[in-house]
PDB file of N, CA and C in Angstrom:
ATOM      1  N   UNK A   1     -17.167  -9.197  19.337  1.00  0.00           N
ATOM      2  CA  UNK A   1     -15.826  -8.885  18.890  1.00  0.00           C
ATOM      3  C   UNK A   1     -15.828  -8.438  17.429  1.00  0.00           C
ATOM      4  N   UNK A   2     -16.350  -9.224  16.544  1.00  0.00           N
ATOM      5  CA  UNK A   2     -16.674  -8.473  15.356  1.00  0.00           C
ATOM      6  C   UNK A   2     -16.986  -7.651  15.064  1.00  0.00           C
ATOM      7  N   UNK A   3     -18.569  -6.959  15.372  1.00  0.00           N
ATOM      8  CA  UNK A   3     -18.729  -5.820  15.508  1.00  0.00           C
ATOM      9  C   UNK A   3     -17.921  -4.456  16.271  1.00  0.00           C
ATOM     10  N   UNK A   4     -17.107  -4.669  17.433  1.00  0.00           N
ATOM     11  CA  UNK A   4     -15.790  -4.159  17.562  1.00  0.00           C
ATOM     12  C   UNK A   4     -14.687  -4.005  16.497  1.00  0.00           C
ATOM     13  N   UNK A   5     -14.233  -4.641  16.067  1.00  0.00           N
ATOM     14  CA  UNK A   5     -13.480  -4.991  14.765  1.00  0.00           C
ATOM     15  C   UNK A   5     -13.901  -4.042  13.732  1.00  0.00           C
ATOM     16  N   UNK A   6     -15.121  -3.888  13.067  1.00  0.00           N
ATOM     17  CA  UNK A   6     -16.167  -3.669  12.195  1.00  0.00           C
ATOM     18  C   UNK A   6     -16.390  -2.125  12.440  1.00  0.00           C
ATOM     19  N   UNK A   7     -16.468  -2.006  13.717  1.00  0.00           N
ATOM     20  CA  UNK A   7     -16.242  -0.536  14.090  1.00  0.00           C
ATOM     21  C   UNK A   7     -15.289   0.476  13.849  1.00  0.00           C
ATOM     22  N   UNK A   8     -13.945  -0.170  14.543  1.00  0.00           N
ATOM     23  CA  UNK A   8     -12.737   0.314  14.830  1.00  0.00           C
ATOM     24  C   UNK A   8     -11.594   0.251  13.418  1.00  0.00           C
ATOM     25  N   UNK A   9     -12.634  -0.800  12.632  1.00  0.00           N
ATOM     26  CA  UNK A   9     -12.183  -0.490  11.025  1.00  0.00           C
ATOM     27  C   UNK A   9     -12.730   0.836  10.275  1.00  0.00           C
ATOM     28  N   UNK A  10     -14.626   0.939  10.722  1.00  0.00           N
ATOM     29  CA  UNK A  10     -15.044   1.641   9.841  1.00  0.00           C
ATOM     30  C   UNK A  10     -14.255   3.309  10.377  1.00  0.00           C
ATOM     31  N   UNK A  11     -14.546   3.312  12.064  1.00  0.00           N
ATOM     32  CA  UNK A  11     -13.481   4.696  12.194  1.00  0.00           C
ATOM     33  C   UNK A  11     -12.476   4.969  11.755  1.00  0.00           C
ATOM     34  N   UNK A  12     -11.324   4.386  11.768  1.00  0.00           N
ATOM     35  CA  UNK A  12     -10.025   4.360  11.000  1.00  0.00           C
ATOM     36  C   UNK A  12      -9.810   4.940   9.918  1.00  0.00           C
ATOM     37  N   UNK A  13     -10.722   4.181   9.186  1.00  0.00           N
ATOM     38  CA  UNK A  13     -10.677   4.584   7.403  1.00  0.00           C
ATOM     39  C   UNK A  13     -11.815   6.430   7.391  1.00  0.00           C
ATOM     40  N   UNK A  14     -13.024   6.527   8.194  1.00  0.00           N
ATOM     41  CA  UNK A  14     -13.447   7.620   7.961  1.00  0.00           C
ATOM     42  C   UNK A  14     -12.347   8.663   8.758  1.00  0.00           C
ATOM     43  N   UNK A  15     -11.544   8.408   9.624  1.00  0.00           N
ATOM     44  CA  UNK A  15     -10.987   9.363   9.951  1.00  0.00           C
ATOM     45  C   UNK A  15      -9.235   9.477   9.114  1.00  0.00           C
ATOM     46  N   UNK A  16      -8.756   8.609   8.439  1.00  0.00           N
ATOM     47  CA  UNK A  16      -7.663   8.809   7.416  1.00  0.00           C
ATOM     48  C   UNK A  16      -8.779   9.162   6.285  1.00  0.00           C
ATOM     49  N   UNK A  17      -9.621   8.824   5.872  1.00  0.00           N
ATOM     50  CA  UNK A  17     -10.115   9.587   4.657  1.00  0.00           C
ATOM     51  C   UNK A  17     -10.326  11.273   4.995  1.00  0.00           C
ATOM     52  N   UNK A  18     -10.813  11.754   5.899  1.00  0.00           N
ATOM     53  CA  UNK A  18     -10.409  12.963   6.768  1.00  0.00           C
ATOM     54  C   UNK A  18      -9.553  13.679   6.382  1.00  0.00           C
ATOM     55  N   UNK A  19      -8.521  13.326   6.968  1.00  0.00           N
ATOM     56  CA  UNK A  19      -6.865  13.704   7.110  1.00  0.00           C
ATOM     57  C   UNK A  19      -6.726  13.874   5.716  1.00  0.00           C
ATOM     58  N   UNK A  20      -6.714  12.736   4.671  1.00  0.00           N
ATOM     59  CA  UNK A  20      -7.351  13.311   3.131  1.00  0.00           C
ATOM     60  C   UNK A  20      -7.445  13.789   2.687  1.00  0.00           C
ATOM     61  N   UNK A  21      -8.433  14.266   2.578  1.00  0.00           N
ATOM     62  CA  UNK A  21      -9.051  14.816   1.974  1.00  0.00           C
ATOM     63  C   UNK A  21      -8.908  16.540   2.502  1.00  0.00           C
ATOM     64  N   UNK A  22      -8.623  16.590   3.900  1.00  0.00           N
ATOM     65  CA  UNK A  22      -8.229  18.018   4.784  1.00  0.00           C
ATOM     66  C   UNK A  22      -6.536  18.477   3.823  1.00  0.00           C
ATOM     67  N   UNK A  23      -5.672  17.461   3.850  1.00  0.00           N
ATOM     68  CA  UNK A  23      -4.188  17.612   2.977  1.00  0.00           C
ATOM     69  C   UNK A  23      -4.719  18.011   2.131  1.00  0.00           C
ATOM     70  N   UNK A  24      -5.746  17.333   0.708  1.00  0.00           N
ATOM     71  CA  UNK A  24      -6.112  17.996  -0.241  1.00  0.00           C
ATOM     72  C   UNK A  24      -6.247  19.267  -0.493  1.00  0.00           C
ATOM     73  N   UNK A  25      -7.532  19.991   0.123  1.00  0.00           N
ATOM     74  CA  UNK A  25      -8.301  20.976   0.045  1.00  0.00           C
ATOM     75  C   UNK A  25      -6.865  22.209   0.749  1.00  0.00           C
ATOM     76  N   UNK A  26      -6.083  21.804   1.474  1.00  0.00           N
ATOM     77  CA  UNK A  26      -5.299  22.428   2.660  1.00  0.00           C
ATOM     78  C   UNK A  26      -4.078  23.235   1.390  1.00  0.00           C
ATOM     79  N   UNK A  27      -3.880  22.056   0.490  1.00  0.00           N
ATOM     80  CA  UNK A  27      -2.722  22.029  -0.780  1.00  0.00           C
ATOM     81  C   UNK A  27      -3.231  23.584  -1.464  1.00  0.00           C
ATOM     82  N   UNK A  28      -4.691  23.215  -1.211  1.00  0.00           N
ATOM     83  CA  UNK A  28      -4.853  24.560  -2.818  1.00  0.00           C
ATOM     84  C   UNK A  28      -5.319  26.019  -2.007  1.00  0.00           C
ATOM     85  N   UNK A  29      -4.873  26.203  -0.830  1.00  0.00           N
ATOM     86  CA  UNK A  29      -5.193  27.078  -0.061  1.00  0.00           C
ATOM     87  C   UNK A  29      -3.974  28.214   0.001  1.00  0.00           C
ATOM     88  N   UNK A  30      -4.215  29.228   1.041  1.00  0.00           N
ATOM     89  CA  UNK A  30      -2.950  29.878   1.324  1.00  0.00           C
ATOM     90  C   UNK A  30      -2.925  29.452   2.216  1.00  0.00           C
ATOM     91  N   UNK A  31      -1.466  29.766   3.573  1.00  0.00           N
ATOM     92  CA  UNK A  31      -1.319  29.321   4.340  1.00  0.00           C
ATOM     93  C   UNK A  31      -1.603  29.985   5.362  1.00  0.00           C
ATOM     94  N   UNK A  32      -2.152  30.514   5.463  1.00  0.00           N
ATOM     95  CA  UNK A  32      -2.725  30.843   7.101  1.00  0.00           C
ATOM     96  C   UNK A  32      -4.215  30.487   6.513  1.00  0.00           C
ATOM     97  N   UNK A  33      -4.788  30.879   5.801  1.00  0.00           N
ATOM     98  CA  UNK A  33      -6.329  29.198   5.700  1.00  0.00           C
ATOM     99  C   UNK A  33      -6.025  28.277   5.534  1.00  0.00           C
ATOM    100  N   UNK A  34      -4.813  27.622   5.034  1.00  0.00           N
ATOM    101  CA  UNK A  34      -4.214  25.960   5.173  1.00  0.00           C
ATOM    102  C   UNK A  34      -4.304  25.593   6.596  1.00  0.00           C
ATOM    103  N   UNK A  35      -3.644  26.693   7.441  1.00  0.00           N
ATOM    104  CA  UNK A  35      -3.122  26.191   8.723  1.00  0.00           C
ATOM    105  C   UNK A  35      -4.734  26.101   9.294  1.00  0.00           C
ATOM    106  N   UNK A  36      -5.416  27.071   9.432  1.00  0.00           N
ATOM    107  CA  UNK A  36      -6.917  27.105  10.188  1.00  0.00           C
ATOM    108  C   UNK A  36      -7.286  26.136   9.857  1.00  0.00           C
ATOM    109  N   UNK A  37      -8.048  25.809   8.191  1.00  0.00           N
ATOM    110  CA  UNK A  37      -8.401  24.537   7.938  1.00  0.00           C
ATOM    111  C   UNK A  37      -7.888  23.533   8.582  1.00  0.00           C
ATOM    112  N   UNK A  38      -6.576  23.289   9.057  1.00  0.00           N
ATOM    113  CA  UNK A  38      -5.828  21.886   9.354  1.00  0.00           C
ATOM    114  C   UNK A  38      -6.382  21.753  10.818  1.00  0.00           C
ATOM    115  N   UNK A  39      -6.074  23.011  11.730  1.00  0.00           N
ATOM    116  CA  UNK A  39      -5.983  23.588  12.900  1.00  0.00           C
ATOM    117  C   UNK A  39      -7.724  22.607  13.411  1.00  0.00           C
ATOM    118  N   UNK A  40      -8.357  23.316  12.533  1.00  0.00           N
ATOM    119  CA  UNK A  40     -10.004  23.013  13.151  1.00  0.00           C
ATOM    120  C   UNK A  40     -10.405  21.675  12.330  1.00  0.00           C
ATOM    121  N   UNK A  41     -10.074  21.321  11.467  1.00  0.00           N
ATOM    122  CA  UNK A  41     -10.301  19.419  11.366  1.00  0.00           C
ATOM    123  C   UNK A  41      -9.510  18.555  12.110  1.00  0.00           C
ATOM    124  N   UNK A  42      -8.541  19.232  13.016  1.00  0.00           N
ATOM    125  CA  UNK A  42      -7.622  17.923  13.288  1.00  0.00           C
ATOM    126  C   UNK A  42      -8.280  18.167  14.830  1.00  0.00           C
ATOM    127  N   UNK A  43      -8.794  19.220  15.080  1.00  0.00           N
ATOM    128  CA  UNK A  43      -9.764  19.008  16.487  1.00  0.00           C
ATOM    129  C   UNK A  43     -11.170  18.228  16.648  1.00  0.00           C
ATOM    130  N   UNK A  44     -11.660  18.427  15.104  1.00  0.00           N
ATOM    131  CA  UNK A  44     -13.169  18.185  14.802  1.00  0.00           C
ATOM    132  C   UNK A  44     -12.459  16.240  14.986  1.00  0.00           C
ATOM    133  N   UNK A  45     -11.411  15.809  14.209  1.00  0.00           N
ATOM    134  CA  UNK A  45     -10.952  14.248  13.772  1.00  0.00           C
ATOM    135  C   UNK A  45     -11.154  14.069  15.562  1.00  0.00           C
ATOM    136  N   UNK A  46     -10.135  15.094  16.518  1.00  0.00           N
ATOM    137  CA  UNK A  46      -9.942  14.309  17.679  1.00  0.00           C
ATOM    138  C   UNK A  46     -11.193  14.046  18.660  1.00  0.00           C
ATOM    139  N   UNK A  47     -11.596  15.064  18.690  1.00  0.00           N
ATOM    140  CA  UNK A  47     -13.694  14.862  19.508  1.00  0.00           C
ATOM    141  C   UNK A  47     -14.100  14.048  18.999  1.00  0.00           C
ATOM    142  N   UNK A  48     -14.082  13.902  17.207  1.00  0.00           N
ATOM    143  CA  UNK A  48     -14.611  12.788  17.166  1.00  0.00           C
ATOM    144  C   UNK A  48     -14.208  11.109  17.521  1.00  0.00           C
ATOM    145  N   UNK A  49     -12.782  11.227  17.135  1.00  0.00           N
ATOM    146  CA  UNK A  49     -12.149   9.803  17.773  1.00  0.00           C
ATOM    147  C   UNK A  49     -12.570   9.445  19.254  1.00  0.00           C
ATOM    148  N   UNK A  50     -12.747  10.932  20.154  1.00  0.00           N
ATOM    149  CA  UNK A  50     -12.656  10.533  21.846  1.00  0.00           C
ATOM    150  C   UNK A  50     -13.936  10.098  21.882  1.00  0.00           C
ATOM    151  N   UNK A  51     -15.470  10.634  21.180  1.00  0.00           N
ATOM    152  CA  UNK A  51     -16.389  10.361  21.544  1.00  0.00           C
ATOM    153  C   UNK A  51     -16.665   8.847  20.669  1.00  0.00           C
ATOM    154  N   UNK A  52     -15.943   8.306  19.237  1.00  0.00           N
ATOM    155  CA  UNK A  52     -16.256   7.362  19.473  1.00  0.00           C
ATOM    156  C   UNK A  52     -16.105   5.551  19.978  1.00  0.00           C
ATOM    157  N   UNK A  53     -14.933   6.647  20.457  1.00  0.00           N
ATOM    158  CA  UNK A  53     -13.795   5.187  21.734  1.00  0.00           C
ATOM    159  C   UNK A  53     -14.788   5.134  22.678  1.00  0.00           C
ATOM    160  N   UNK A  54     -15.053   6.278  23.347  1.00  0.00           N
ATOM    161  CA  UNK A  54     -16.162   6.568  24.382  1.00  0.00           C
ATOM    162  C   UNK A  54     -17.236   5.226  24.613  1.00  0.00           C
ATOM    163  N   UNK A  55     -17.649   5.984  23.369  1.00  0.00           N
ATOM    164  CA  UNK A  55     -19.328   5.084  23.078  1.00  0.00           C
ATOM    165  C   UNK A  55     -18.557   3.828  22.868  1.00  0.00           C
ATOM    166  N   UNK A  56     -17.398   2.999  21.949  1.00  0.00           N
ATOM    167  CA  UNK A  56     -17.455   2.086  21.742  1.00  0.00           C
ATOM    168  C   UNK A  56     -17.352   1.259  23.088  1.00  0.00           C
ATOM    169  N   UNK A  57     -16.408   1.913  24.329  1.00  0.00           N
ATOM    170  CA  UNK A  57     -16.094   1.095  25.571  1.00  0.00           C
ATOM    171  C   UNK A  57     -17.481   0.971  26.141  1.00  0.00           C
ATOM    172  N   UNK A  58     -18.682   1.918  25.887  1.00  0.00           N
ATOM    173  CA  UNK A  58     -19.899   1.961  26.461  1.00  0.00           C
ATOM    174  C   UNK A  58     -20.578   0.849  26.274  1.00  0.00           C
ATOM    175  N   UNK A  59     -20.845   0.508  24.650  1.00  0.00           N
ATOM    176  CA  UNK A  59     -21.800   0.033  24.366  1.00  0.00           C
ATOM    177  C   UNK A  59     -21.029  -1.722  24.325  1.00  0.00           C
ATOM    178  N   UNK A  60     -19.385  -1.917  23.847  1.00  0.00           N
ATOM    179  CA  UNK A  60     -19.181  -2.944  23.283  1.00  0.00           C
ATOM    180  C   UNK A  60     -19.083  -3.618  24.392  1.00  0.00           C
ATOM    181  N   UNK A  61     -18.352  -3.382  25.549  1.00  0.00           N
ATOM    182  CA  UNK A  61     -17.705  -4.165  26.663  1.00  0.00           C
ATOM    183  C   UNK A  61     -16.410  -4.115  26.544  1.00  0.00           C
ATOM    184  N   UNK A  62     -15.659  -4.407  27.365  1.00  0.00           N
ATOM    185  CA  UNK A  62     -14.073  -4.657  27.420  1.00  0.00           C
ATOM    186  C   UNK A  62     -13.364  -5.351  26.164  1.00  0.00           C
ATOM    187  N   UNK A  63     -13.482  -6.626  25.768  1.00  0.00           N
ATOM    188  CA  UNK A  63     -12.676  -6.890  24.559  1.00  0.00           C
ATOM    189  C   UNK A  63     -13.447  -6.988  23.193  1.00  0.00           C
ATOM    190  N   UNK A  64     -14.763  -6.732  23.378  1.00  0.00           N
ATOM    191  CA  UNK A  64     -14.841  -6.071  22.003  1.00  0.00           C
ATOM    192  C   UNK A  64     -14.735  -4.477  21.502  1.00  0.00           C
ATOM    193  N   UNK A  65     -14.385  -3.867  22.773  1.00  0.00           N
ATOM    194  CA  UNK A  65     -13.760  -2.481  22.896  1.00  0.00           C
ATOM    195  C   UNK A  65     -12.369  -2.331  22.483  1.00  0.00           C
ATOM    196  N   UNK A  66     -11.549  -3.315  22.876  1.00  0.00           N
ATOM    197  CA  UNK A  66     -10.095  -3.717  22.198  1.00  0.00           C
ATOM    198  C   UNK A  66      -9.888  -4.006  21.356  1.00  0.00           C
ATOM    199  N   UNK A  67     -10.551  -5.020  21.055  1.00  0.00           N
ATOM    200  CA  UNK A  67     -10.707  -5.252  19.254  1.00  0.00           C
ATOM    201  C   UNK A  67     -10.990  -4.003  18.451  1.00  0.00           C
ATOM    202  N   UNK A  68     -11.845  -2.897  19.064  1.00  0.00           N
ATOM    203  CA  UNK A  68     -12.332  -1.703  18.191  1.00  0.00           C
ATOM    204  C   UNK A  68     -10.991  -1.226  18.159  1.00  0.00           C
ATOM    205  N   UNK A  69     -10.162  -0.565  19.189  1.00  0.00           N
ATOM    206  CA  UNK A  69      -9.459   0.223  19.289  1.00  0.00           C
ATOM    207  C   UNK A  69      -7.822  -0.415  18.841  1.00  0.00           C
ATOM    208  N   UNK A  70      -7.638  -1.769  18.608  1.00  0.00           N
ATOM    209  CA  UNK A  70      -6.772  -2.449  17.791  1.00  0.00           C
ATOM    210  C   UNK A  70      -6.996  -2.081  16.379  1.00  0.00           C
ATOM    211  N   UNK A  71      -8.098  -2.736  16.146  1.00  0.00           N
ATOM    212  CA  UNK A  71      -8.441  -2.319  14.483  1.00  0.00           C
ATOM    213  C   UNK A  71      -8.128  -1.166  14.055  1.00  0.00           C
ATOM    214  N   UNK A  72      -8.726   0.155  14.895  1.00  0.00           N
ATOM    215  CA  UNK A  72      -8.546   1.116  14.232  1.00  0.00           C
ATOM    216  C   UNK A  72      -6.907   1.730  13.872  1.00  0.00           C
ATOM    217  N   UNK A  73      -6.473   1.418  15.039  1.00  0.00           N
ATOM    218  CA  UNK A  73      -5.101   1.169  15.040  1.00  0.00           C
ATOM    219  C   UNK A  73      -4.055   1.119  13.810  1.00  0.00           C
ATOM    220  N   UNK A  74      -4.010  -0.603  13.545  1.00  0.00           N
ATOM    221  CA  UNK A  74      -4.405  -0.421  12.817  1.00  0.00           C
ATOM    222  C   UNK A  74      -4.702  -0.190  11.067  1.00  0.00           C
ATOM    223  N   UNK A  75      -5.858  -0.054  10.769  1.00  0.00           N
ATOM    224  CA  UNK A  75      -6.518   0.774   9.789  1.00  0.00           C
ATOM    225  C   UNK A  75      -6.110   2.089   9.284  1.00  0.00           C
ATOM    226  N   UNK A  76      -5.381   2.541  10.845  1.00  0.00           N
ATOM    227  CA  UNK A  76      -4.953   4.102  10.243  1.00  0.00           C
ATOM    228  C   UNK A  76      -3.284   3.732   9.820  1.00  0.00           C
ATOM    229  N   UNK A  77      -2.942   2.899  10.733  1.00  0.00           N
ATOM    230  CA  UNK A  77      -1.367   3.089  10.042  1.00  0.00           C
ATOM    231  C   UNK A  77      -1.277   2.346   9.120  1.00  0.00           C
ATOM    232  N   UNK A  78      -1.884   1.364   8.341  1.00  0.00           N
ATOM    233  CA  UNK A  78      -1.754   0.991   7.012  1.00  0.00           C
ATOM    234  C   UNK A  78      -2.363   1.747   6.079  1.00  0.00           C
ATOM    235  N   UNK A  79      -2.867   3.072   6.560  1.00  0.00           N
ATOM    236  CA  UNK A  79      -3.623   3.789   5.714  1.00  0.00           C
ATOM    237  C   UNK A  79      -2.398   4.971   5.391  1.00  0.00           C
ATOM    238  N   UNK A  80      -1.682   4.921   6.225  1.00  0.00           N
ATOM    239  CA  UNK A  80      -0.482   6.339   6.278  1.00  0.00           C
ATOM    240  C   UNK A  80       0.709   5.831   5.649  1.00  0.00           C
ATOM    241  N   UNK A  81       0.785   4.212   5.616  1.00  0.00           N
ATOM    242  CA  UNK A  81       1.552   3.718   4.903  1.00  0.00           C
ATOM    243  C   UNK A  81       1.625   3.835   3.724  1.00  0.00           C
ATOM    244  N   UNK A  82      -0.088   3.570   3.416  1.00  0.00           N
ATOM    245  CA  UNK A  82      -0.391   3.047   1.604  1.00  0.00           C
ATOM    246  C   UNK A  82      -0.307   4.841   1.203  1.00  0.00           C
ATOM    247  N   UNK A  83      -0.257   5.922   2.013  1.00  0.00           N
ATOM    248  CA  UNK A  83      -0.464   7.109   1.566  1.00  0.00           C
ATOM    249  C   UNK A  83       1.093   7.496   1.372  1.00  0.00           C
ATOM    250  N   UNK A  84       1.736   7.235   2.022  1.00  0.00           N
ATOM    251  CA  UNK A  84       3.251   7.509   2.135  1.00  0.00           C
ATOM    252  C   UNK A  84       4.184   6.983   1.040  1.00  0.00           C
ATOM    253  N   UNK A  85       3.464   6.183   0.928  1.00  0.00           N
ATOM    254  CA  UNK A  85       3.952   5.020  -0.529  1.00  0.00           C
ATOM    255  C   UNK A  85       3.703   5.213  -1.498  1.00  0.00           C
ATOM    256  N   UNK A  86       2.745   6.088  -1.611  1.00  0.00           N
ATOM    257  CA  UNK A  86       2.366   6.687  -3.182  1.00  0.00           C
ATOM    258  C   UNK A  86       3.681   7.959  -3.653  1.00  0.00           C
ATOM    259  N   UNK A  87       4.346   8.361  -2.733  1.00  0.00           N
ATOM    260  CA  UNK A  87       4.788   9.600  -3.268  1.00  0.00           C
ATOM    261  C   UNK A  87       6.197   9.459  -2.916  1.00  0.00           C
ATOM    262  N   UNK A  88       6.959   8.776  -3.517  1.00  0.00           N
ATOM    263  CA  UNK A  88       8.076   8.524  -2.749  1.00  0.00           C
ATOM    264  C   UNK A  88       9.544   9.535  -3.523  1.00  0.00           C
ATOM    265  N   UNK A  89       9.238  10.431  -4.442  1.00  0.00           N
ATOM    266  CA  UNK A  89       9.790  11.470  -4.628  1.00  0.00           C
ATOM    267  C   UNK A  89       9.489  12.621  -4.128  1.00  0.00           C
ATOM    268  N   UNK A  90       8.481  13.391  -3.304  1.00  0.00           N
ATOM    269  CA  UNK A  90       8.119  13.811  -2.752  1.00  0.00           C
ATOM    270  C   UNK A  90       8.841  13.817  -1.043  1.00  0.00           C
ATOM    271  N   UNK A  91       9.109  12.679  -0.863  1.00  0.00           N
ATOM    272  CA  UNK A  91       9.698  12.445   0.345  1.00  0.00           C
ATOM    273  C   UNK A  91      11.005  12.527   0.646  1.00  0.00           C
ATOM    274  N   UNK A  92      11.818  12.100  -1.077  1.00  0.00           N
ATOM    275  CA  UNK A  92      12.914  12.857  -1.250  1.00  0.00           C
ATOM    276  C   UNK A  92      12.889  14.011  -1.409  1.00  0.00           C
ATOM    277  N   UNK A  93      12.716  14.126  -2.082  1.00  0.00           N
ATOM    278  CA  UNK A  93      12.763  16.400  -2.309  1.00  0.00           C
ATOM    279  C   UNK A  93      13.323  16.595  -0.560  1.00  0.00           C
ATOM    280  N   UNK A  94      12.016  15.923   0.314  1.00  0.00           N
ATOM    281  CA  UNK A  94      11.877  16.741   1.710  1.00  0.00           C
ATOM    282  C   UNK A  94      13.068  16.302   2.861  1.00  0.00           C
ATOM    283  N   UNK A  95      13.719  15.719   2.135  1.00  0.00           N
ATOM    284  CA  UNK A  95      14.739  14.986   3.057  1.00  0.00           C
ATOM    285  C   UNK A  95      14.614  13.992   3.882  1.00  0.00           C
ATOM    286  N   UNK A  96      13.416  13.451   3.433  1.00  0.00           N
ATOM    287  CA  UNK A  96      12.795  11.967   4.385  1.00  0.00           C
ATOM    288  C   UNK A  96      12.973  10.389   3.357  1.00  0.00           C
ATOM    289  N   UNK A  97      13.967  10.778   2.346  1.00  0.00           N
ATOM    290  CA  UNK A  97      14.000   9.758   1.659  1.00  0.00           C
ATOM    291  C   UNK A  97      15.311   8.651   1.645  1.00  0.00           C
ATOM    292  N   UNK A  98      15.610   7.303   1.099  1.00  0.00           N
ATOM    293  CA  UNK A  98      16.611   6.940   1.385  1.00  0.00           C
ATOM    294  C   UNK A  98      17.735   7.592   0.607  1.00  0.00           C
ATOM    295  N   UNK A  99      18.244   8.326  -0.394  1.00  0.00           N
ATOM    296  CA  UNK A  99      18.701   9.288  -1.213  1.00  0.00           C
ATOM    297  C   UNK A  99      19.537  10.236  -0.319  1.00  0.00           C
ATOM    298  N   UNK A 100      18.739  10.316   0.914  1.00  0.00           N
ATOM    299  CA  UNK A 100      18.907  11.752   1.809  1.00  0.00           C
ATOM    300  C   UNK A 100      19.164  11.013   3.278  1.00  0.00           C
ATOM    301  N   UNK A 101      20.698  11.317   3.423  1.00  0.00           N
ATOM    302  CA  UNK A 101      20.914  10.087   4.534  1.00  0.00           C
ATOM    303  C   UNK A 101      21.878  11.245   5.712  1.00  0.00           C
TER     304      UNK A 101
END
């Protein structure tokens, strides 16, 4: 179960560091290479998520496979949180803020 856990943490965080670091690089682009860039990492993020749920149900067993796929869980939405939370004028501007009702 740990090592499930341990897993489904370490995916989480490499695949929001991803997403990341892809927003970054995506920011200083134009937009039709913003969009491609986004287009072909957010396929490269998903093969990689399927193949490594895959392997984890393979190798871990049933509930340390759950535990993986809890964790990562998750790992990513406290990761979209702590990212969302940094910019909270930003979210106004966009009309997603409490300001903007």
């Amino acid at each position: 179960m740990l090592a499930g856990a341990l897993a489904g943490a370490l995916l989480g965080a490499l695949d929001l560091f991803t997403m990341v670091c892809t927003a970054t690089k995506a920011a200083q682009l134009s937009v039709a290479r913003a969009s491609a860039l986004v287009r072909w990492t957010a396929l490269g993020r998903i093969i990689l998520i399927f193949l490594a749920m895959a392997l984890g149900a393979a190798v871990f067993g049933q509930p340390a496979f759950l535990c993986m796929a809890a964790t990562y869980v998750a790992v990513r939405l406290a990761g979209l949180f702590v990212v969302a939370a940094r910019k909270p004028e930003v979210r106004a501007e966009q009309g997603r803020g409490p300001a903007c009702r």
